[in-house]
PDB file of N, CA and C in Angstrom:
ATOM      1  N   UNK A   1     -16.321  -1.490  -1.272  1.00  0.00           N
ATOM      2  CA  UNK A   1     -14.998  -0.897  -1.270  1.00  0.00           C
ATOM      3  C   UNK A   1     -14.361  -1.154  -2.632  1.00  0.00           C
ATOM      4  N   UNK A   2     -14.245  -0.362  -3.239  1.00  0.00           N
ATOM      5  CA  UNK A   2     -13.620  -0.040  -4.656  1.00  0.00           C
ATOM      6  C   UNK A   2     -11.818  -0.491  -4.817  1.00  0.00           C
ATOM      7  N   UNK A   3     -11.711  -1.140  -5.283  1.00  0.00           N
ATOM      8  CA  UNK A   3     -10.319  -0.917  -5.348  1.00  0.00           C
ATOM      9  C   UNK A   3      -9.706   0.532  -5.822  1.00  0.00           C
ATOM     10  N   UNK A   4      -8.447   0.784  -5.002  1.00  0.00           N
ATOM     11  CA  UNK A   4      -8.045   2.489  -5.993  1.00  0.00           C
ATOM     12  C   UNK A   4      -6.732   2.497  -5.716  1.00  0.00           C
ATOM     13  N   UNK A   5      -5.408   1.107  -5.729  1.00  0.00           N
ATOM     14  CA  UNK A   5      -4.365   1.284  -5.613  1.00  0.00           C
ATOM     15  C   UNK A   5      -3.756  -0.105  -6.943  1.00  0.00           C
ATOM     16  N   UNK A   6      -3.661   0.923  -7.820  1.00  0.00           N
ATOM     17  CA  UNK A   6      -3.134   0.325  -8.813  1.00  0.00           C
ATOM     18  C   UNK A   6      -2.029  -0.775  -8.985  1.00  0.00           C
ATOM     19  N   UNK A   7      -1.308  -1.146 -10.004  1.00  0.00           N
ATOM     20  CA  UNK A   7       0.009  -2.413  -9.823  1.00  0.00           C
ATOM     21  C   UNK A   7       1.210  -2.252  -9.275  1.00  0.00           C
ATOM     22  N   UNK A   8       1.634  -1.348 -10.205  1.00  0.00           N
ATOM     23  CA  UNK A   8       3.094  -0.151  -9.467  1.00  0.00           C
ATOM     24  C   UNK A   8       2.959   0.376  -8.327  1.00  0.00           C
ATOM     25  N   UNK A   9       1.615   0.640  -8.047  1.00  0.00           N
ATOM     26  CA  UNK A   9       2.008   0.762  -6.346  1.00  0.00           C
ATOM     27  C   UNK A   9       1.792   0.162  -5.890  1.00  0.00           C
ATOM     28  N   UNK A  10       0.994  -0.880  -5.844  1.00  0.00           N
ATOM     29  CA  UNK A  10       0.453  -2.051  -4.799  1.00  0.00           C
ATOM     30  C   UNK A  10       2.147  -2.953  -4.881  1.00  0.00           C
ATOM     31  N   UNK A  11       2.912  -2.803  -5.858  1.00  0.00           N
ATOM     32  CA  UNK A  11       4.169  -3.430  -5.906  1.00  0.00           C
ATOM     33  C   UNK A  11       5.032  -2.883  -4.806  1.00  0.00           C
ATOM     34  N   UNK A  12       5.213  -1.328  -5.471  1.00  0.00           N
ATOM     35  CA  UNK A  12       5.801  -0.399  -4.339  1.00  0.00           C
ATOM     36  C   UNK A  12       5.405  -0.667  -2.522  1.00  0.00           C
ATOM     37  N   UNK A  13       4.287  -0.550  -2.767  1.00  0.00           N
ATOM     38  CA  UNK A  13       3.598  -0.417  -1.286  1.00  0.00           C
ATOM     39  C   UNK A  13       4.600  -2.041  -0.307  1.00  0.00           C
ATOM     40  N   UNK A  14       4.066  -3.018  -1.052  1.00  0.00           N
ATOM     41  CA  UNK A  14       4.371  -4.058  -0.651  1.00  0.00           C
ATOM     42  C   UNK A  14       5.860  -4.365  -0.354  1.00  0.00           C
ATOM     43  N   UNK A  15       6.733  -3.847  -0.829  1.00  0.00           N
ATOM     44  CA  UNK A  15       7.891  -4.128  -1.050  1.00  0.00           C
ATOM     45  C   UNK A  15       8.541  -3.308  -0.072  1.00  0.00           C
ATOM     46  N   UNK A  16       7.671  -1.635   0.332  1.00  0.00           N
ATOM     47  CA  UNK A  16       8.306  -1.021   0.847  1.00  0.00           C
ATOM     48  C   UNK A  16       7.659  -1.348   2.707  1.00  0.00           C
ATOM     49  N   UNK A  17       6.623  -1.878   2.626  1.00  0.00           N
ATOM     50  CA  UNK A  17       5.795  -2.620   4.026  1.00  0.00           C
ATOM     51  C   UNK A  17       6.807  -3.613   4.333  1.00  0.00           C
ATOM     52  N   UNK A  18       7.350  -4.842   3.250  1.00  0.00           N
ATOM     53  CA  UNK A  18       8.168  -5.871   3.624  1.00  0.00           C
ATOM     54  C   UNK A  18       9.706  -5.797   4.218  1.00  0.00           C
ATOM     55  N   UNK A  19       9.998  -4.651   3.890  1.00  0.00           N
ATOM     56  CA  UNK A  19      11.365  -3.879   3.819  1.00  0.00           C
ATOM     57  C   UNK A  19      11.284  -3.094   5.424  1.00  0.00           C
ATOM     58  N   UNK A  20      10.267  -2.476   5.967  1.00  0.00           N
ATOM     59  CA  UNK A  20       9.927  -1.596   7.081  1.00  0.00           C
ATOM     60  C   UNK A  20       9.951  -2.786   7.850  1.00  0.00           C
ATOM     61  N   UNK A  21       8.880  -3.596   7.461  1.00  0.00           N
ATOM     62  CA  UNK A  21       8.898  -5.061   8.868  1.00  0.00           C
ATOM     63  C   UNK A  21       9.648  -5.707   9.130  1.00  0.00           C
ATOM     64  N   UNK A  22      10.562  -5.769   7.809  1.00  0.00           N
ATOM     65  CA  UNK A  22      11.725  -7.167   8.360  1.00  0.00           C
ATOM     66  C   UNK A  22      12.705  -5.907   8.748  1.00  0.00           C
ATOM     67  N   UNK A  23      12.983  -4.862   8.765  1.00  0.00           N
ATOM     68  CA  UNK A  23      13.888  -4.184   9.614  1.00  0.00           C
ATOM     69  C   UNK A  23      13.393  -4.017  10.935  1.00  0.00           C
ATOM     70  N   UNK A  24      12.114  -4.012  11.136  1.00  0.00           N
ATOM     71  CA  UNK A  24      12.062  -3.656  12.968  1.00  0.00           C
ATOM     72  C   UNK A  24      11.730  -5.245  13.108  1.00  0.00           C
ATOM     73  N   UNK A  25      11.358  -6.147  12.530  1.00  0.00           N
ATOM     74  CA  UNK A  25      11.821  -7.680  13.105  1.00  0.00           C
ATOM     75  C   UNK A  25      13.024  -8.121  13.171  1.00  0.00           C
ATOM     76  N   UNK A  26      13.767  -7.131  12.788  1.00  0.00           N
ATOM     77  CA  UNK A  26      15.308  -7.536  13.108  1.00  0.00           C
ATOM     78  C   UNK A  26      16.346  -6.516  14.109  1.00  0.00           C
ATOM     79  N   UNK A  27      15.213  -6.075  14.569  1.00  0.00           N
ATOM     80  CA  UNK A  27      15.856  -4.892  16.118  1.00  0.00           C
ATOM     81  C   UNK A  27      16.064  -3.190  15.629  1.00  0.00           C
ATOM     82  N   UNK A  28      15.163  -3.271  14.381  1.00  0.00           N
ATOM     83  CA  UNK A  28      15.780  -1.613  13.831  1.00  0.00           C
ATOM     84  C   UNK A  28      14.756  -0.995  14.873  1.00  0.00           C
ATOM     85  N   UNK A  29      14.244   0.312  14.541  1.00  0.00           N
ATOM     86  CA  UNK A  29      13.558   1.036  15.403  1.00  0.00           C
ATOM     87  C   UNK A  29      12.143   0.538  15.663  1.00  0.00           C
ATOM     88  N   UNK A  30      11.460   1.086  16.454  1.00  0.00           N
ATOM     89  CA  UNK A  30      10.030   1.016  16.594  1.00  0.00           C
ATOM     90  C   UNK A  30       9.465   1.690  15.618  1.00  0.00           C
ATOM     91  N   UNK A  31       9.817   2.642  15.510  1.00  0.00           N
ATOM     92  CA  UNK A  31       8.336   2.911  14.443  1.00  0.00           C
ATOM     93  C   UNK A  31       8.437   2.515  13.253  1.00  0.00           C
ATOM     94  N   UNK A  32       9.687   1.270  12.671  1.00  0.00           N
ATOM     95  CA  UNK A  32       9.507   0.875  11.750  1.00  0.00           C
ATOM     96  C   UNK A  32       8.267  -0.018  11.691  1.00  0.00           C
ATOM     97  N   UNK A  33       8.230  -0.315  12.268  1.00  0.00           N
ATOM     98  CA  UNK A  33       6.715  -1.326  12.235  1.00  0.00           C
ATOM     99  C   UNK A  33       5.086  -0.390  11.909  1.00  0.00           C
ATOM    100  N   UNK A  34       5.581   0.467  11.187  1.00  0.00           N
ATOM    101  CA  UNK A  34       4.545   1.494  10.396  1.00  0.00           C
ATOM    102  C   UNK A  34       4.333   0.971   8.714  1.00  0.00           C
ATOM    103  N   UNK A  35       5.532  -0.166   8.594  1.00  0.00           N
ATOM    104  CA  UNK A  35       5.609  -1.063   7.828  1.00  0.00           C
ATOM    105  C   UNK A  35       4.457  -1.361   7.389  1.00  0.00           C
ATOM    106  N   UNK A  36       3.265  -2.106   8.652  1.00  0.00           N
ATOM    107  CA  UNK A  36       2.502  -2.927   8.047  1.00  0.00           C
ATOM    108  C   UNK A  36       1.681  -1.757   7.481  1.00  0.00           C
ATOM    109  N   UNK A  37       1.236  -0.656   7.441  1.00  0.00           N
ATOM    110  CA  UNK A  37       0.372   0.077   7.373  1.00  0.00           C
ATOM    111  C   UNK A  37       0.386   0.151   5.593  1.00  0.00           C
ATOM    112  N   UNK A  38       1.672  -0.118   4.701  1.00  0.00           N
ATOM    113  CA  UNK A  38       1.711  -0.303   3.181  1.00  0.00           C
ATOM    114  C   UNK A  38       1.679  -1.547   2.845  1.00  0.00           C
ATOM    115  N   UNK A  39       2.399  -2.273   3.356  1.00  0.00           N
ATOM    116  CA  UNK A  39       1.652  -4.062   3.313  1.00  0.00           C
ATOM    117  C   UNK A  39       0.551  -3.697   3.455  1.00  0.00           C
ATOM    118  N   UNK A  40      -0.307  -3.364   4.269  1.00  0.00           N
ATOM    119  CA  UNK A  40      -1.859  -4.221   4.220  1.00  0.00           C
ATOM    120  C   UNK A  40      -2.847  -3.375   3.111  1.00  0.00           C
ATOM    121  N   UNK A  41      -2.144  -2.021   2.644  1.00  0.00           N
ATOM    122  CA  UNK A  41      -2.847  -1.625   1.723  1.00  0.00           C
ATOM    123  C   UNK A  41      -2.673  -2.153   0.269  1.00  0.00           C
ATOM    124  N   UNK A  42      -1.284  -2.515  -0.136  1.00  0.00           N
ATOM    125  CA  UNK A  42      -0.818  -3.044  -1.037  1.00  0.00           C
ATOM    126  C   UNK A  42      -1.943  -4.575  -1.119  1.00  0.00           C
ATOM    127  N   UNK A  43      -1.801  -5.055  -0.221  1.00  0.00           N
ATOM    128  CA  UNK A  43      -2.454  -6.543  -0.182  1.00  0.00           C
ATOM    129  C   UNK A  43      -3.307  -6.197  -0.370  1.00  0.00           C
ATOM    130  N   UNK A  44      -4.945  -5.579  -0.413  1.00  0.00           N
ATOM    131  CA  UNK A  44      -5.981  -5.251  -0.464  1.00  0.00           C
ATOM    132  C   UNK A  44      -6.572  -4.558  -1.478  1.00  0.00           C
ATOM    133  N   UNK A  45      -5.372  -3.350  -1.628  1.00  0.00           N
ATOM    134  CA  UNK A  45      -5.605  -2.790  -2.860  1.00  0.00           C
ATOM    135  C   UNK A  45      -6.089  -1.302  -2.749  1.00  0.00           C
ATOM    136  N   UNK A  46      -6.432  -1.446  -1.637  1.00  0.00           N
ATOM    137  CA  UNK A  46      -7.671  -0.454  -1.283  1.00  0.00           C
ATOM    138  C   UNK A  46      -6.707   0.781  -0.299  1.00  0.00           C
ATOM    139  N   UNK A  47      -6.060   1.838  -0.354  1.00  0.00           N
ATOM    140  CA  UNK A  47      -6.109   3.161   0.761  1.00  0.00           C
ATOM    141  C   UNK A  47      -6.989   4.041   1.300  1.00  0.00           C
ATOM    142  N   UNK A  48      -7.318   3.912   2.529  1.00  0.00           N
ATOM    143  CA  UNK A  48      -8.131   4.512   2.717  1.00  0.00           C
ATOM    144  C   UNK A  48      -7.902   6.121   2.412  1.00  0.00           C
ATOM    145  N   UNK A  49      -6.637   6.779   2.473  1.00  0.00           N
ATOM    146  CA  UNK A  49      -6.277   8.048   2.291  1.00  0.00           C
ATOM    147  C   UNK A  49      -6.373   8.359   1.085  1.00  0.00           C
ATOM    148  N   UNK A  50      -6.891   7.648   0.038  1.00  0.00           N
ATOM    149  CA  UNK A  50      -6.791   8.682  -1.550  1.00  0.00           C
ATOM    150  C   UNK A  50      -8.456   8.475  -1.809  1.00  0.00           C
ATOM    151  N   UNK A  51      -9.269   8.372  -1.343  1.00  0.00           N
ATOM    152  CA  UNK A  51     -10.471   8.667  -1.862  1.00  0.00           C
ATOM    153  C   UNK A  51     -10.822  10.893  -1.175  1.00  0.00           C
ATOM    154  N   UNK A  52     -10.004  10.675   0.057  1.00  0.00           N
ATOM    155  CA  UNK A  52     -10.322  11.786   0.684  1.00  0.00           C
ATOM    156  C   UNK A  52      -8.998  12.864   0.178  1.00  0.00           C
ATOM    157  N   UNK A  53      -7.916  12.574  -0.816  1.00  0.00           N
ATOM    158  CA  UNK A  53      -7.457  13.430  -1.952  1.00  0.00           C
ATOM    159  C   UNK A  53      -7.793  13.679  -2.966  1.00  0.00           C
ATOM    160  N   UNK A  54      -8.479  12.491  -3.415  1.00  0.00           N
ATOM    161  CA  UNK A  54      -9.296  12.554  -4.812  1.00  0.00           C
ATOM    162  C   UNK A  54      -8.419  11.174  -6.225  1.00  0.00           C
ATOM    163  N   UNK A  55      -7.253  11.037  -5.243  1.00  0.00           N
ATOM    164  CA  UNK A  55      -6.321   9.745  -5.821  1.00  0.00           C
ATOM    165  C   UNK A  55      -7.207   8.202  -6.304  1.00  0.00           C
ATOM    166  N   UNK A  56      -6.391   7.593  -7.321  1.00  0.00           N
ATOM    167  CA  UNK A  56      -7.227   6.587  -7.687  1.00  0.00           C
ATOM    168  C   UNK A  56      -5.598   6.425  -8.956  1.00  0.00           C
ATOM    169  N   UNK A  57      -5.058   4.973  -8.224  1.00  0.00           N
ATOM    170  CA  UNK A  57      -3.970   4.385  -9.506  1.00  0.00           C
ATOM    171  C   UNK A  57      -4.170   3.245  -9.970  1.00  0.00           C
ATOM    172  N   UNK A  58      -5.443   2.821  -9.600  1.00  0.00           N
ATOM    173  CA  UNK A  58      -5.947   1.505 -10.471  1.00  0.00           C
ATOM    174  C   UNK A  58      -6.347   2.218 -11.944  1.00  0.00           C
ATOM    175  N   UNK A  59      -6.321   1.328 -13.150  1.00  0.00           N
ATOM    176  CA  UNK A  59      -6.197   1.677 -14.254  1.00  0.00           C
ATOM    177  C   UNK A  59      -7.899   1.632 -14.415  1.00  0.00           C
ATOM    178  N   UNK A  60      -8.407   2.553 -15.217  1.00  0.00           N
ATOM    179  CA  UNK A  60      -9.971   2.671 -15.686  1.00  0.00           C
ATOM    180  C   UNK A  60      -9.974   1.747 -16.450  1.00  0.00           C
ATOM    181  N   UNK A  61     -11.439   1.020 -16.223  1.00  0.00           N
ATOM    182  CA  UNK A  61     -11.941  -0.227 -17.066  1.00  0.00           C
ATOM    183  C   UNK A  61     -12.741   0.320 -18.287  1.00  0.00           C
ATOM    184  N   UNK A  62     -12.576  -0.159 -19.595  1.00  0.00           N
ATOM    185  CA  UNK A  62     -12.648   0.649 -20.550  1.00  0.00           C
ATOM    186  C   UNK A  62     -14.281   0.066 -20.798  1.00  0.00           C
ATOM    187  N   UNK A  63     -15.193   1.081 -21.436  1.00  0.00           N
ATOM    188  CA  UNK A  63     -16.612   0.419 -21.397  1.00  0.00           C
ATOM    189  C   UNK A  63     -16.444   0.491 -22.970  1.00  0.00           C
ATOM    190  N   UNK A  64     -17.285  -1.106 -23.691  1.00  0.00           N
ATOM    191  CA  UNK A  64     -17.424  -1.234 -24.530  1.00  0.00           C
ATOM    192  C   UNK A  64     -18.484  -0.505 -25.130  1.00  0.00           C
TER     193      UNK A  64
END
């Protein structure tokens, strides 16, 4: 499994997973807890949904 979720979003992702969870851990709606679904990609690195768009925001490793 390749990493393919770059810094800025793995930032984004995370921030916006932490933001979704602690609102439905604090009585907001149910389907905020769709939360974890950008937390756990952020943490990992890895989406499963952009290999099957063709997406990739990890930065290319430059070959010497």
């Amino acid at each position: 499994m390749k990493l393919n979720v770059g810094g800025i979003d793995r930032v984004l992702r995370i921030g916006a997973g932490l933001g979704l969870v602690a609102w439905a851990a604090m009585g907001g709606p149910v389907w905020a807890w769709i939360g974890v679904v950008p937390l756990a990609t952020g943490a990992i690195g890895w989406c499963p949904v952009y290999p099957l768009i063709g997406l990739n925001t990890c930065p290319m490793k430059k070959s010497a």
